[in-house]
N, C-alpha and C. Protein backbone atom coordinates (compact mmCIF):
# COMPACT_ATOMS: atom_id res chain seq x y z
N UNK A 1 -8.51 -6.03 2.46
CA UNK A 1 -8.29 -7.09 1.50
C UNK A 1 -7.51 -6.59 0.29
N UNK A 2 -7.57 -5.28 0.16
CA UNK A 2 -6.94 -4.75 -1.21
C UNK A 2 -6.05 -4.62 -0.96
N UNK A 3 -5.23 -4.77 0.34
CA UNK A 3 -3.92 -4.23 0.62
C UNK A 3 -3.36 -5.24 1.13
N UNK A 4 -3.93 -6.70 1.37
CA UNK A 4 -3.30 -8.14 1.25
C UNK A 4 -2.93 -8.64 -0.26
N UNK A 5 -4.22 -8.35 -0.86
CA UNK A 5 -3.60 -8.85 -2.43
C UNK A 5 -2.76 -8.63 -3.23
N UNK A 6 -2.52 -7.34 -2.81
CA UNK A 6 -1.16 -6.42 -3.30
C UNK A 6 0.01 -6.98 -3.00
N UNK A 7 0.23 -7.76 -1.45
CA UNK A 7 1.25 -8.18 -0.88
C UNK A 7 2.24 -8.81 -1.57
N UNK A 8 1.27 -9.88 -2.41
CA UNK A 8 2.82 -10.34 -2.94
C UNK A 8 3.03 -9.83 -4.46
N UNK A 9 3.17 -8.64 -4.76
CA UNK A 9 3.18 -7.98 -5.61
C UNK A 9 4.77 -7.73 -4.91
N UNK A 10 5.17 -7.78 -4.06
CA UNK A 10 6.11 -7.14 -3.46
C UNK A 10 7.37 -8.09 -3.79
N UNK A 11 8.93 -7.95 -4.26
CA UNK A 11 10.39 -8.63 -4.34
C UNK A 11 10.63 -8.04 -3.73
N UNK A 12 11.50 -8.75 -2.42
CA UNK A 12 11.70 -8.07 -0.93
C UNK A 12 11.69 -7.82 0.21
N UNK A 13 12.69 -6.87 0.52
CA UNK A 13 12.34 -6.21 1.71
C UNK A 13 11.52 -5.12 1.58
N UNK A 14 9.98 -5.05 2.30
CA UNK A 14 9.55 -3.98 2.47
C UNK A 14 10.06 -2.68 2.84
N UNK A 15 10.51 -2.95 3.67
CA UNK A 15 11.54 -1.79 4.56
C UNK A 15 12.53 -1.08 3.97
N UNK A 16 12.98 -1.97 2.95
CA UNK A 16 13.46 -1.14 1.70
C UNK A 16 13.09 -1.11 0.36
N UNK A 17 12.06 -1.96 0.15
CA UNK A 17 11.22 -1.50 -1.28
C UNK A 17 10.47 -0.27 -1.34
N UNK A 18 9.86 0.18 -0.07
CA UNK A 18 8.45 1.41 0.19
C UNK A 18 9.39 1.99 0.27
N UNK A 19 10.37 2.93 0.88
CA UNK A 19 10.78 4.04 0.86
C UNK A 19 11.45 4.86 -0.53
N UNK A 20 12.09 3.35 -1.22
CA UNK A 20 12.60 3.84 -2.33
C UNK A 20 11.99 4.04 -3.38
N UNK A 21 10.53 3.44 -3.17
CA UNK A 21 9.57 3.81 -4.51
C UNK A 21 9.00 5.02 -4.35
N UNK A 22 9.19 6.29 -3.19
CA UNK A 22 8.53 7.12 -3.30
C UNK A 22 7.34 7.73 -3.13
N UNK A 23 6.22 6.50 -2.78
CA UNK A 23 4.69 6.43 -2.55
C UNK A 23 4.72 6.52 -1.57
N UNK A 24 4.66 7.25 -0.80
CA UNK A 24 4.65 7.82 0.46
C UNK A 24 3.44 7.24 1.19
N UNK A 25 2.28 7.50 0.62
CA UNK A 25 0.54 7.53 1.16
C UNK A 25 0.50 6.18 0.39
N UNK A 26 0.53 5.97 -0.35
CA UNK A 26 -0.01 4.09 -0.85
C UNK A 26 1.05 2.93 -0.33
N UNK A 27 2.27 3.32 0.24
CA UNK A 27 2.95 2.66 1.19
C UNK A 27 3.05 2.65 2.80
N UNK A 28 2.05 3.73 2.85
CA UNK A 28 1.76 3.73 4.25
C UNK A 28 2.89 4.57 5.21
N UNK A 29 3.82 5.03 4.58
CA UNK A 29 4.87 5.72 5.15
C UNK A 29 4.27 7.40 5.40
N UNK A 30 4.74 7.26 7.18
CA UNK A 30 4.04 8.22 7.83
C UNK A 30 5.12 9.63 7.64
N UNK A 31 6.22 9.26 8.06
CA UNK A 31 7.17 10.23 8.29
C UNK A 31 8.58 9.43 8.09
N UNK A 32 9.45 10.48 7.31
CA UNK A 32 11.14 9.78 6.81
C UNK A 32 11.69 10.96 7.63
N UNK A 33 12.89 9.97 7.97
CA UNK A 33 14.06 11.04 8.76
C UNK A 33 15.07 10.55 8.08
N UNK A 34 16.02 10.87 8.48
CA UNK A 34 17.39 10.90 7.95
C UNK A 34 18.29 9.38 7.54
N UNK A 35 18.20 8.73 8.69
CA UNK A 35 18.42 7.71 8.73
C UNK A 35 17.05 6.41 9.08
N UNK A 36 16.01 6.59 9.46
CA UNK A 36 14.64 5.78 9.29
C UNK A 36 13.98 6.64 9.39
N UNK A 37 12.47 5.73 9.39
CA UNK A 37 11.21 6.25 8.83
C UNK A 37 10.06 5.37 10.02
N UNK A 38 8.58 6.16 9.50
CA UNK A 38 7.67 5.61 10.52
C UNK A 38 6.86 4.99 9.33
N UNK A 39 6.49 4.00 9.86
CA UNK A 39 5.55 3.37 8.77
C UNK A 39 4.24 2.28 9.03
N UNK A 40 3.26 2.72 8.92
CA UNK A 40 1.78 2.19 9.30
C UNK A 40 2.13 0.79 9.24
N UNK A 41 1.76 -0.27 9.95
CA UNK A 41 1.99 -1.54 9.67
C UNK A 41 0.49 -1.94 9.02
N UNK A 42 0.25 -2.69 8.41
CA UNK A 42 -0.29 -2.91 7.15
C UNK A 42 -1.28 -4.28 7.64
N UNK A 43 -0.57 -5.21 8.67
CA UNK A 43 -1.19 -6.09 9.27
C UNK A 43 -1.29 -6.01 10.91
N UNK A 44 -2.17 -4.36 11.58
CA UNK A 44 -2.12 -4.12 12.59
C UNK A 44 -2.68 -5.17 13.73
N UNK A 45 -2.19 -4.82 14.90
CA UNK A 45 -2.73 -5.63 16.17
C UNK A 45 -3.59 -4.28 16.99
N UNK A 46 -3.80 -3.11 16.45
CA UNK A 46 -4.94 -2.33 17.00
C UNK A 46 -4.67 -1.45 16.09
N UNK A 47 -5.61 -0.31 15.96
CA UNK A 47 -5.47 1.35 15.01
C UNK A 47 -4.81 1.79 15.30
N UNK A 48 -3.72 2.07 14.04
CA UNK A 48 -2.71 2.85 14.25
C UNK A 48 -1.36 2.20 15.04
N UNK A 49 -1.05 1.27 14.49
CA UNK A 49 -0.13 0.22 15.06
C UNK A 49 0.97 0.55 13.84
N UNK A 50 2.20 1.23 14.32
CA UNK A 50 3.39 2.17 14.01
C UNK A 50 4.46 0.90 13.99
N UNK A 51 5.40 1.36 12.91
CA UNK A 51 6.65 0.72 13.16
C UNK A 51 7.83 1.67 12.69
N UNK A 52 8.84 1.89 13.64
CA UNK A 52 10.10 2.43 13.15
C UNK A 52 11.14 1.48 13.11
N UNK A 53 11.77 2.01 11.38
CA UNK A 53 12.79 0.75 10.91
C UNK A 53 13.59 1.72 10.93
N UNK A 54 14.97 1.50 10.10
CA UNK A 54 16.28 2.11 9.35
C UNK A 54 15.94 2.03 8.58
N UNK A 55 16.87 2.82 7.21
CA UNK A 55 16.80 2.87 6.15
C UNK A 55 17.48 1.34 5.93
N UNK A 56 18.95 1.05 6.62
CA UNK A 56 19.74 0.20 5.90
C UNK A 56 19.10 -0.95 6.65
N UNK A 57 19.40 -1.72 5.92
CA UNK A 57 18.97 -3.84 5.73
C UNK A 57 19.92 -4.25 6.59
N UNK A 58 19.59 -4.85 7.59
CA UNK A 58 20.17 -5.36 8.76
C UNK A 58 18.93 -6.37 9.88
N UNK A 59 19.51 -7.63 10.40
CA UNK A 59 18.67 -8.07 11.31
C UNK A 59 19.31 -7.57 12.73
N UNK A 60 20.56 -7.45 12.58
CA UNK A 60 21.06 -7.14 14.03
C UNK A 60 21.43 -5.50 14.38
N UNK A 61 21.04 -5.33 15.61
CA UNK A 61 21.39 -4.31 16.35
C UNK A 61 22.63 -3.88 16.36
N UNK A 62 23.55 -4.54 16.57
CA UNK A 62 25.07 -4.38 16.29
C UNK A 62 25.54 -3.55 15.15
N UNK A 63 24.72 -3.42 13.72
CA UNK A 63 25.30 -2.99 12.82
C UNK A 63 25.25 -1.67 12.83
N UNK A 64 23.86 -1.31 13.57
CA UNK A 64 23.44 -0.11 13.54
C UNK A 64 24.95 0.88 14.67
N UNK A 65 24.51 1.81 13.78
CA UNK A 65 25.61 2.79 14.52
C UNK A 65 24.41 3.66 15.31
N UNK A 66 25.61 4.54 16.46
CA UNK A 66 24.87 5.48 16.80
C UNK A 66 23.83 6.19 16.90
N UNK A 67 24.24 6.95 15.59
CA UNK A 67 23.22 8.11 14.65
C UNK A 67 21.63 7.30 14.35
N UNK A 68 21.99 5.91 14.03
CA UNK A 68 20.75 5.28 13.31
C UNK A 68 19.80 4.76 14.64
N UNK A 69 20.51 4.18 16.06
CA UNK A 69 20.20 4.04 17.45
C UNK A 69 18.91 4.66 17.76
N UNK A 70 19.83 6.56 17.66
CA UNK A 70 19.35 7.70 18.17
C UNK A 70 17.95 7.85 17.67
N UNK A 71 18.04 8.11 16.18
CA UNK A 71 17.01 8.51 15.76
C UNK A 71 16.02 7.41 15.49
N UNK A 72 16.46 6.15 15.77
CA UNK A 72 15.28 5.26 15.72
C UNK A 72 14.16 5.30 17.13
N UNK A 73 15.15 6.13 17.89
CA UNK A 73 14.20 6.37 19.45
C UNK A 73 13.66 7.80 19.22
N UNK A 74 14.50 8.11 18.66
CA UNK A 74 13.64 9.68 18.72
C UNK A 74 12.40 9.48 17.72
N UNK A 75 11.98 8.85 16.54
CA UNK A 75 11.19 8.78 15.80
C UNK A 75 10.06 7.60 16.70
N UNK A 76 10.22 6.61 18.04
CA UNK A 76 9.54 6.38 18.40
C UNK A 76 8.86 7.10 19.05
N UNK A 77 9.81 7.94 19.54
CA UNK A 77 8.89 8.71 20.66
C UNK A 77 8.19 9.81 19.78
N UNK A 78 8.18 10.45 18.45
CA UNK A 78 7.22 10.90 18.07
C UNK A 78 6.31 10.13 17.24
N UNK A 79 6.36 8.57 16.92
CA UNK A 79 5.19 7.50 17.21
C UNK A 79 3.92 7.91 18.15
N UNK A 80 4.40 7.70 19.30
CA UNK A 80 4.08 7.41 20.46
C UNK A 80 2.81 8.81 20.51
N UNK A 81 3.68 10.45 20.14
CA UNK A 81 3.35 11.28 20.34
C UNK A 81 2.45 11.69 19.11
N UNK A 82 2.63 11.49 17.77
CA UNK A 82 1.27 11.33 17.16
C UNK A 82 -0.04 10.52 17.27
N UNK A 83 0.30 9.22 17.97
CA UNK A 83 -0.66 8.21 18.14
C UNK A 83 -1.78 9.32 19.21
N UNK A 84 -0.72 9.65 20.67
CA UNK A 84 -1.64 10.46 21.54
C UNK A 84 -2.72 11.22 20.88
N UNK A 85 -2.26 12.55 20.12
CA UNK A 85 -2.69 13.51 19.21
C UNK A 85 -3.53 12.79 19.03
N UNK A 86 -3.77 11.84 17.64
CA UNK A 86 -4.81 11.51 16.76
C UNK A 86 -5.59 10.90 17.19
N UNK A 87 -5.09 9.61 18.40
CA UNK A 87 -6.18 8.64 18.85
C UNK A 87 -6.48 8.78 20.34
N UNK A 88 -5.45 9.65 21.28
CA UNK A 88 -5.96 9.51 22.29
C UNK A 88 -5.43 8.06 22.95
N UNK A 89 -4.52 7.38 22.83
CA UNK A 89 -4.86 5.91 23.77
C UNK A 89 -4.40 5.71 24.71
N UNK A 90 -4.34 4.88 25.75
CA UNK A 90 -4.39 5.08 27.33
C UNK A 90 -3.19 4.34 27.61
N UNK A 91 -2.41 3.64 26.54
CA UNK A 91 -1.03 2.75 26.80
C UNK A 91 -0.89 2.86 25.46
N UNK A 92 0.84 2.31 25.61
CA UNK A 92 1.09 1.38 24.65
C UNK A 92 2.42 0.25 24.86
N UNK A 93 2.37 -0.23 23.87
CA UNK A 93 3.26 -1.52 23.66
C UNK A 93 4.47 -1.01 22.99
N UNK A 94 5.65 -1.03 22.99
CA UNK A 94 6.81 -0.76 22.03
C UNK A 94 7.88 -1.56 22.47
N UNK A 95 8.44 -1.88 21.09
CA UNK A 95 8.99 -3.57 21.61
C UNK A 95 9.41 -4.09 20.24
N UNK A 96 10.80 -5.04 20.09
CA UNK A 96 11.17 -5.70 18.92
C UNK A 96 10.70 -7.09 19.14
N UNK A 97 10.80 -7.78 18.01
CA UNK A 97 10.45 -9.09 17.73
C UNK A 97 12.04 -9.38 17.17
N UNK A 98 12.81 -9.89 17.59
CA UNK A 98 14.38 -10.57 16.82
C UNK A 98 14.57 -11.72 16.47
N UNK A 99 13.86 -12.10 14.98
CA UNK A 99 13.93 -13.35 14.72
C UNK A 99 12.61 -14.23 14.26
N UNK A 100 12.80 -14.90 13.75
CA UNK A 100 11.44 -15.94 13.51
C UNK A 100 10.79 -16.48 14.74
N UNK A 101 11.90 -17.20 15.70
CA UNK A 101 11.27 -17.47 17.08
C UNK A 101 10.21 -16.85 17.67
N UNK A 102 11.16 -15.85 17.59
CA UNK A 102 10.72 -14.48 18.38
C UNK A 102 9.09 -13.55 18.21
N UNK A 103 9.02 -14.44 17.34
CA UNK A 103 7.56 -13.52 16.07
C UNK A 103 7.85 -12.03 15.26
N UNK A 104 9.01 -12.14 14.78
CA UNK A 104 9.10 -11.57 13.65
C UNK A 104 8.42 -11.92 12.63
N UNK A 105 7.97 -10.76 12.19
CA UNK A 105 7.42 -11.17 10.56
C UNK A 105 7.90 -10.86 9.57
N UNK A 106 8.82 -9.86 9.74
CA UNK A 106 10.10 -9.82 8.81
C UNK A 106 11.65 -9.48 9.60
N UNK A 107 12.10 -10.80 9.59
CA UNK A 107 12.96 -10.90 11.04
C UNK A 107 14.33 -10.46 9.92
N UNK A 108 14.87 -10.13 9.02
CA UNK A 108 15.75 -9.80 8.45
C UNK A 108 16.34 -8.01 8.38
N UNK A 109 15.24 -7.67 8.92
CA UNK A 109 15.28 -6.01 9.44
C UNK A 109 14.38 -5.69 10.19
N UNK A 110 15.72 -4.90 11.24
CA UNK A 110 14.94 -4.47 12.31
C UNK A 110 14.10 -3.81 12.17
N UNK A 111 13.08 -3.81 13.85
CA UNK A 111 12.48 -2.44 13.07
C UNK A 111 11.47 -2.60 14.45
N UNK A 112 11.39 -1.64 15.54
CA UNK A 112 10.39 -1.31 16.74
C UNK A 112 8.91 -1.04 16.33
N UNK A 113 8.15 -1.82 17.27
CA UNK A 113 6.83 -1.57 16.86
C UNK A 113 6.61 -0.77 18.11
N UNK A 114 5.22 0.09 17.55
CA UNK A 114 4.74 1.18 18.42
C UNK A 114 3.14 0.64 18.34
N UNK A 115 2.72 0.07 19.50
CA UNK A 115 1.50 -0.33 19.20
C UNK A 115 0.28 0.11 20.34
N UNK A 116 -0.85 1.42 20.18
CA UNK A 116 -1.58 1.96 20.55
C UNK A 116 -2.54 0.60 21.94
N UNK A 117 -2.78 1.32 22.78
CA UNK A 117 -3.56 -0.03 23.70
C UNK A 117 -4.77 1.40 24.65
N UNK A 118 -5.75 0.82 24.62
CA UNK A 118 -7.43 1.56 25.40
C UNK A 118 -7.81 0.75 26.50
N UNK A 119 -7.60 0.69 27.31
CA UNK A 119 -8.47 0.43 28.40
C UNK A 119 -9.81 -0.35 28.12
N UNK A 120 -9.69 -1.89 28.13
CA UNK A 120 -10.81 -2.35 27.88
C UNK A 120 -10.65 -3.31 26.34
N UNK A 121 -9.53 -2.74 25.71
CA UNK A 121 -9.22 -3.25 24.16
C UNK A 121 -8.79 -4.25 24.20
N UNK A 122 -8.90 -5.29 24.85
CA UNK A 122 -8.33 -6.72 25.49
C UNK A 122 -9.27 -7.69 23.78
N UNK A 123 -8.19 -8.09 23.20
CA UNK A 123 -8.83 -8.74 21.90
C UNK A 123 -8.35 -10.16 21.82
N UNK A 124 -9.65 -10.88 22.16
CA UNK A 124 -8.82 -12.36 21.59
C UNK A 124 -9.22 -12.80 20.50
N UNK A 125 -9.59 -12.15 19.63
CA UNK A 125 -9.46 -12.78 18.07
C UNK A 125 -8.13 -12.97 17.92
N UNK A 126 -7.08 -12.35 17.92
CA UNK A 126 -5.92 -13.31 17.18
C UNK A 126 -5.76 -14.56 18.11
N UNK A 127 -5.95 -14.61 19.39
CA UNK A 127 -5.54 -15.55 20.16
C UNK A 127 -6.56 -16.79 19.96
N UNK A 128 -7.49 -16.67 19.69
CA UNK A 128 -8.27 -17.77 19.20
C UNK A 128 -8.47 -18.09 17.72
N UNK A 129 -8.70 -17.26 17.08
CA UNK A 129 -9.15 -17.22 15.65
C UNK A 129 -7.67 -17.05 15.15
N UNK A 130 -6.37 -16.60 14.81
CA UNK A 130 -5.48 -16.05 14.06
C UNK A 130 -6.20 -14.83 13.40
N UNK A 131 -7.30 -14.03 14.07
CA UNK A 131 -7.28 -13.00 12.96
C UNK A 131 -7.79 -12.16 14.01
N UNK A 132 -7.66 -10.68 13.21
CA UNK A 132 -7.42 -9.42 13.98
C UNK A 132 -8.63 -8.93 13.17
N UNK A 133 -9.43 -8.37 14.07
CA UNK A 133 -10.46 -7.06 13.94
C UNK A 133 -10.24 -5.54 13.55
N UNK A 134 -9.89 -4.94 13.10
CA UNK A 134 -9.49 -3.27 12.94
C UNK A 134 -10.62 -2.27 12.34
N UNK A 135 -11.58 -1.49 12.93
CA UNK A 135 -12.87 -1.08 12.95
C UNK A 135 -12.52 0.03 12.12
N UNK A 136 -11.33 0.38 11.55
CA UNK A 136 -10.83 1.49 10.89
C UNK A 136 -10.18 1.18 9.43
N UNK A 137 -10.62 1.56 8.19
CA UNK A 137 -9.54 1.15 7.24
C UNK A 137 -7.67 2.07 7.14
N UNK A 138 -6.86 1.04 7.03
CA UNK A 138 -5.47 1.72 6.80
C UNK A 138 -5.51 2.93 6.43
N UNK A 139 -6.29 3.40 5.37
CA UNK A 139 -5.99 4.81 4.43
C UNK A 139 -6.77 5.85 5.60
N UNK A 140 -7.77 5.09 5.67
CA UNK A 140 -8.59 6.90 7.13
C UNK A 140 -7.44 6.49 8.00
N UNK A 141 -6.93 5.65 9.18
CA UNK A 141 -5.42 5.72 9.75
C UNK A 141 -4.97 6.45 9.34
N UNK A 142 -3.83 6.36 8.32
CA UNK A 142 -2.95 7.27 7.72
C UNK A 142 -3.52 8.20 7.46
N UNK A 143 -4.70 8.96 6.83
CA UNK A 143 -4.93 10.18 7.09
C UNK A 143 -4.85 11.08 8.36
N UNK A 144 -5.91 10.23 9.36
CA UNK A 144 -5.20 10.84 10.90
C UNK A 144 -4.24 11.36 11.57
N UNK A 145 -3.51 9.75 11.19
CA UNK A 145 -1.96 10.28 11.46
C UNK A 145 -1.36 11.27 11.15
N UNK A 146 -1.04 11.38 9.45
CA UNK A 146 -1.07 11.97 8.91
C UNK A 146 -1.05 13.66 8.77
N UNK A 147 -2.13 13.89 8.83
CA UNK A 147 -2.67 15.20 9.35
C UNK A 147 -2.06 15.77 11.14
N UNK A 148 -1.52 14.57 11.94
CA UNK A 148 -1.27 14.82 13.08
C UNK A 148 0.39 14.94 13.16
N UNK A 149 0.86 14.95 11.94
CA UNK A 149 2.27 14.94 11.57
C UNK A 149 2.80 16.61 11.49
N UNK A 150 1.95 17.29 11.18
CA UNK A 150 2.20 18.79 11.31
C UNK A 150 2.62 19.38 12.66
N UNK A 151 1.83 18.88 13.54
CA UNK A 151 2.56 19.62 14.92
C UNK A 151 3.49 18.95 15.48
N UNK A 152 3.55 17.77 15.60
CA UNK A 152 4.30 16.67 15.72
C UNK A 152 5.70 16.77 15.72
């Protein structure tokens, strides 16, 4: 709840307001590379539900060059590979949303979600209720992670 109320504290794009303020741990930003970053999503669909954006503001794929392509896959796949580390989970989901249609929730920049899945974690609270369960608060997450960023 403390980290909904905050929300609209926010002018913006997230995706480029958090990186440039520097708060690394109170923005939830796991790991920065060169051209994007990994960053805790804030309104998860399970623990530890990852998103890699770009640095630059773009909705389309097209703009992105190369370099920004590359390392937006290479930073998934060490998503993917801290999630293992810290949580252990038995799948996952990774996948864009392009657009409002589409269920973007901020369809004005891209940005791949990396989303952890257990055997058995079959949740229909959002599908009935609109709301999501998460048995973990954001900040112990990001510590996990976090801490799983060293070997990583």
């Amino acid at each position: 709840m403390k980290y909904i109320a905050k929300a609209d504290d926010v002018q913006g794009c997230i995706f480029c307001v958090f990186p440039a303020e520097q708060n690394d741990e109170e923005r939830l930003i796991l790991h920065r590379g060169e051209r994007a970053f990994i960053i805790l999503n804030a309104y998860p669909y399970s623990n530890g539900h990852l998103m890699v954006t770009p640095y630059r503001h773009t909705a389309d794929l097209n703009d992105l060059d190369d370099a920004e392509m590359l390392e937006m896959m290479a930073l998934t796949r060490r998503a993917v590979n801290l999630l293992k580390k810290a949580f252990r989970p038995d799948g996952f989901n990774i996948g864009m949303n392009m657009g409002r249609v589409a269920g973007a929730g901020i369809a004005d920049h891209v940005h791949i979600h990396v989303v952890p899945r257990w055997s058995g974690d079959t949740n229909f609270m959002p599908v009935l209720g609109d709301v999501r369960v998460i048995p973990e608060s954001l900040q112990a997450v990001y510590r996990s992670l976090k801490a799983a960023c060293t070997d990583v």
